[in-house]
Protein backbone atom coordinates (compact mmCIF):
# COMPACT_ATOMS: atom_id res chain seq x y z
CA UNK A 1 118.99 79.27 117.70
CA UNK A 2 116.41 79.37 114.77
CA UNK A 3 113.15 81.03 115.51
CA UNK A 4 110.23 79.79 113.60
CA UNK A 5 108.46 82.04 111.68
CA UNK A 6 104.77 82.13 112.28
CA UNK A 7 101.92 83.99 110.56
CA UNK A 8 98.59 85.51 112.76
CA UNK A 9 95.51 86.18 111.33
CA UNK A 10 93.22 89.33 112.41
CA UNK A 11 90.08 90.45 111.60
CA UNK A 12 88.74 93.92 112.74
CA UNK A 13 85.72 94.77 113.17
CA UNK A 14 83.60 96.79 112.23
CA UNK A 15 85.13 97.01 108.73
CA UNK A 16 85.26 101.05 108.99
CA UNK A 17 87.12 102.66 106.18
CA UNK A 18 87.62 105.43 108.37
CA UNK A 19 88.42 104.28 111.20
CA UNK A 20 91.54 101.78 109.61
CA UNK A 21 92.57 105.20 107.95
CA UNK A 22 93.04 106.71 111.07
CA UNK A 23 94.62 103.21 112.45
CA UNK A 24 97.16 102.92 109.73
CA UNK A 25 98.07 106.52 109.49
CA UNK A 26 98.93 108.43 106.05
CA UNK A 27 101.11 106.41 103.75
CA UNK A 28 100.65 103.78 106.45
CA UNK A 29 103.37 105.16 108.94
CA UNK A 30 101.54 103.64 112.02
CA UNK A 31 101.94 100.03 110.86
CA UNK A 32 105.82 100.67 109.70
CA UNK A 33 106.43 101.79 113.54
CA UNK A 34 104.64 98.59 114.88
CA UNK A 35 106.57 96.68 111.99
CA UNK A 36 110.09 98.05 113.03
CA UNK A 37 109.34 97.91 116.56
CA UNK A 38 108.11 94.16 116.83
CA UNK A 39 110.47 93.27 114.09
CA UNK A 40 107.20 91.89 112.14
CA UNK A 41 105.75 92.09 108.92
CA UNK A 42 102.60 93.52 108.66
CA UNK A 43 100.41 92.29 105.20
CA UNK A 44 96.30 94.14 104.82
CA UNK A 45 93.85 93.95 102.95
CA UNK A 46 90.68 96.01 104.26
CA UNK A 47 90.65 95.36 107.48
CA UNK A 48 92.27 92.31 107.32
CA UNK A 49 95.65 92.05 108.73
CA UNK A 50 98.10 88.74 108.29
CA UNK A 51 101.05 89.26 111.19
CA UNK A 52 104.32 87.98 110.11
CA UNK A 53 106.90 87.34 112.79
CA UNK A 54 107.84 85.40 115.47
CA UNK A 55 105.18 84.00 117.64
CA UNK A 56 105.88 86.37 120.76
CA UNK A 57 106.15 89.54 118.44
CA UNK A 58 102.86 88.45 116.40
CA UNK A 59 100.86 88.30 119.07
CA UNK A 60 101.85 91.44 120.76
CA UNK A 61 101.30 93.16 117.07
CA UNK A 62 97.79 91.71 117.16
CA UNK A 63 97.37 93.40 120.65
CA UNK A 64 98.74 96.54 119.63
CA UNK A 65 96.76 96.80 116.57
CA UNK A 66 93.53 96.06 118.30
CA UNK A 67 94.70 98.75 121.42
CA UNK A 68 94.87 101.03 117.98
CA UNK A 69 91.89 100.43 116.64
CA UNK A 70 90.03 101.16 119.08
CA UNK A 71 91.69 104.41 120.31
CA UNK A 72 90.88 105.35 116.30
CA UNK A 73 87.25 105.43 117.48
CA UNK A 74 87.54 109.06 119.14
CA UNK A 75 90.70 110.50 116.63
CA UNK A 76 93.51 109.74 114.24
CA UNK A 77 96.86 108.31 116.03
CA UNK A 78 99.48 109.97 116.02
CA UNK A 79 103.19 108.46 116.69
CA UNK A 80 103.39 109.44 119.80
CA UNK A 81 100.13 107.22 120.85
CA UNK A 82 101.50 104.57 118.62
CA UNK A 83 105.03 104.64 121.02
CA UNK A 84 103.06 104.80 124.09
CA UNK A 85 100.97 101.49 123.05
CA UNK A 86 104.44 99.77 121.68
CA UNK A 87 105.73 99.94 125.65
């Protein structure tokens, strides 16, 4: 069975420097959890994500990252609230 690749689009906002900081974690080691997790590839620019994967996977990425974002309101994520979202 081939799965199709397909590619999601996500915007989010507001476009808060520090708020994606705290999202994406130092040396971005938030978004290579969700990446190895969801088996997806994650590409951003700003706070502009493209979600590479299968369509299942994308779309829980895209959940998780907004989940993320907006726990980054109140603090910076740590892996352990990263795991809890992924289940």
């Amino acid at each position: 069975m081939n799965t199709a690749i397909a590619t999601r689009e996500l915007k989010l906002e507001p476009d808060d420097n520090a708020r994606l900081a705290k999202l994406c974690g130092p040396m971005d080691v938030n978004l290579k959890l969700i990446e190895q997790r969801l088996g997806v590839e994650l590409r951003r620019r700003g706070n502009q994500f493209s979600i590479l994967g299968d369509e299942r996977s994308a779309a829980l990425a895209a959940d998780v990252l907004g989940s993320l974002f907006e726990a980054a309101i109140r603090e910076a994520l740590t892996a352990e609230q990263v795991h809890l979202v992924l289940q």
